[in-house]
Protein backbone atom coordinates (compact mmCIF):
# COMPACT_ATOMS: atom_id res chain seq x y z
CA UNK A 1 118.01 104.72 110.94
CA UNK A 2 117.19 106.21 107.53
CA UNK A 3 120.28 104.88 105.68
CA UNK A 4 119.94 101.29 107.82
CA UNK A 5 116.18 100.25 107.11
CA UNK A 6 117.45 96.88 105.77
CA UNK A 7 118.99 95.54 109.08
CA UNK A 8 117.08 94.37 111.86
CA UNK A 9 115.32 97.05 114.39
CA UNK A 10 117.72 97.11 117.69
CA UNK A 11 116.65 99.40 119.84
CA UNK A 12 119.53 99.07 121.90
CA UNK A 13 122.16 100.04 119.59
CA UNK A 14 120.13 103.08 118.54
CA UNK A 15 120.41 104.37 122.24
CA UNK A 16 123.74 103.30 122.74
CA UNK A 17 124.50 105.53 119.96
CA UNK A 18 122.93 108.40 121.56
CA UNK A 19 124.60 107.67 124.72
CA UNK A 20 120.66 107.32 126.06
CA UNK A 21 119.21 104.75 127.95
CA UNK A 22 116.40 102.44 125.89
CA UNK A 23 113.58 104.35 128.33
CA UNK A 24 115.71 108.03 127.63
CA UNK A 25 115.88 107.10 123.82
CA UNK A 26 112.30 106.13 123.53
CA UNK A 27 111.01 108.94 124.89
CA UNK A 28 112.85 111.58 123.11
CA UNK A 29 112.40 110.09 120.08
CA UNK A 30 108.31 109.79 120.91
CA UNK A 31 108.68 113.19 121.65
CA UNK A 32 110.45 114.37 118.76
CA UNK A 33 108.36 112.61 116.26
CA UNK A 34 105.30 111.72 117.50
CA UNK A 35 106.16 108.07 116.90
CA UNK A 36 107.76 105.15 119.11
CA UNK A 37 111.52 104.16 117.11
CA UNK A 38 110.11 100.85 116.12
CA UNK A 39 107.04 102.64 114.60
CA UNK A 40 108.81 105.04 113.02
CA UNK A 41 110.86 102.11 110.90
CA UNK A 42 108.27 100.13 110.30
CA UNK A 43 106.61 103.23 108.36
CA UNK A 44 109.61 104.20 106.49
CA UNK A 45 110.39 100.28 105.08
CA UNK A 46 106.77 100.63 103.87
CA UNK A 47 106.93 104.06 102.42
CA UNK A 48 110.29 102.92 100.55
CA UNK A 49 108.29 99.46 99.52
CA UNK A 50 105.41 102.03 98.55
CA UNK A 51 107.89 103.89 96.16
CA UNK A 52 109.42 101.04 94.75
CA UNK A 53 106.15 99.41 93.41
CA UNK A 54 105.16 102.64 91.95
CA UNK A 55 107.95 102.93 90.54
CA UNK A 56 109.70 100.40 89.36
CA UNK A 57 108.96 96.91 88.04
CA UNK A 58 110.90 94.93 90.71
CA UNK A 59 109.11 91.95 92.01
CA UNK A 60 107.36 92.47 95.65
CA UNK A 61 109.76 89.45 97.04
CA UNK A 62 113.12 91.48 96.05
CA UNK A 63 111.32 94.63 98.28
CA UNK A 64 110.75 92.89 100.49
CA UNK A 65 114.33 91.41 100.95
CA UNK A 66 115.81 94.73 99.99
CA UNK A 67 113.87 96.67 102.95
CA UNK A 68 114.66 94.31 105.52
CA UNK A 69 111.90 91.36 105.69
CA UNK A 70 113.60 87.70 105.34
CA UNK A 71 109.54 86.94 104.71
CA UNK A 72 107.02 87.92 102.19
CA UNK A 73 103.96 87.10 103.85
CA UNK A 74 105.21 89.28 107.01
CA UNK A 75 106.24 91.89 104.59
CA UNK A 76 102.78 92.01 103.29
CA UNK A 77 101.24 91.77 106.64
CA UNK A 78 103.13 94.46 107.70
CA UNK A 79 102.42 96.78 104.20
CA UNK A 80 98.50 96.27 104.56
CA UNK A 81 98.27 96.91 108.33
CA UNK A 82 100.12 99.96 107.71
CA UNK A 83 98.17 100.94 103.62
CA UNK A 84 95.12 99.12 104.52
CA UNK A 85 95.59 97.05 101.18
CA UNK A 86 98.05 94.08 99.87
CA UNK A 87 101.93 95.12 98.52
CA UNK A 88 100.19 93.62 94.96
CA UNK A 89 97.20 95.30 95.41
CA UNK A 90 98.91 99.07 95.54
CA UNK A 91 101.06 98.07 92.52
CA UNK A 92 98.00 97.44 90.74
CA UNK A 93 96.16 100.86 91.69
């Protein structure tokens, strides 16, 4: 999942590639991490988006594209649900 955080969430393939059902997969991976698969992602495209505005320059639409969203706006709806504050806001602090 790590190395594929720009392509879309499928659930499905990640089970299929653990030879696990979606309900097997789910749970084992809840249990594992503490986190549901889809939760899991969605924190690690905004820790990676949270690394690349602190350090580097690159404007918040090219994160955005480059960590998976086709959409700013849900990329920064999804970044301040998860930081509590706006992808321009963090760059700023």
């Amino acid at each position: 999942m790590e190395a594929h955080l720009a392509a879309p969430f499928d659930l499905d393939s990640l089970a299929a590639l653990c030879g696990m059902s979606r309900f097997h997969f789910s749970r084992s991976f809840r249990t594992t991490t503490g986190q549901t698969p889809s939760g899991w992602f969605m924190q690690r495209r905004v820790q990676k988006a949270s690394e690349m505005l602190r350090k580097t320059n690159v404007p918040i639409i090219e994160i955005a594209l480059e960590i998976g969203y086709e959409s700013p706006s849900h990329f920064a709806q999804v970044f301040r649900r998860v930081t509590g504050v706006s992808p321009r806001g963090y760059r700023k602090m």
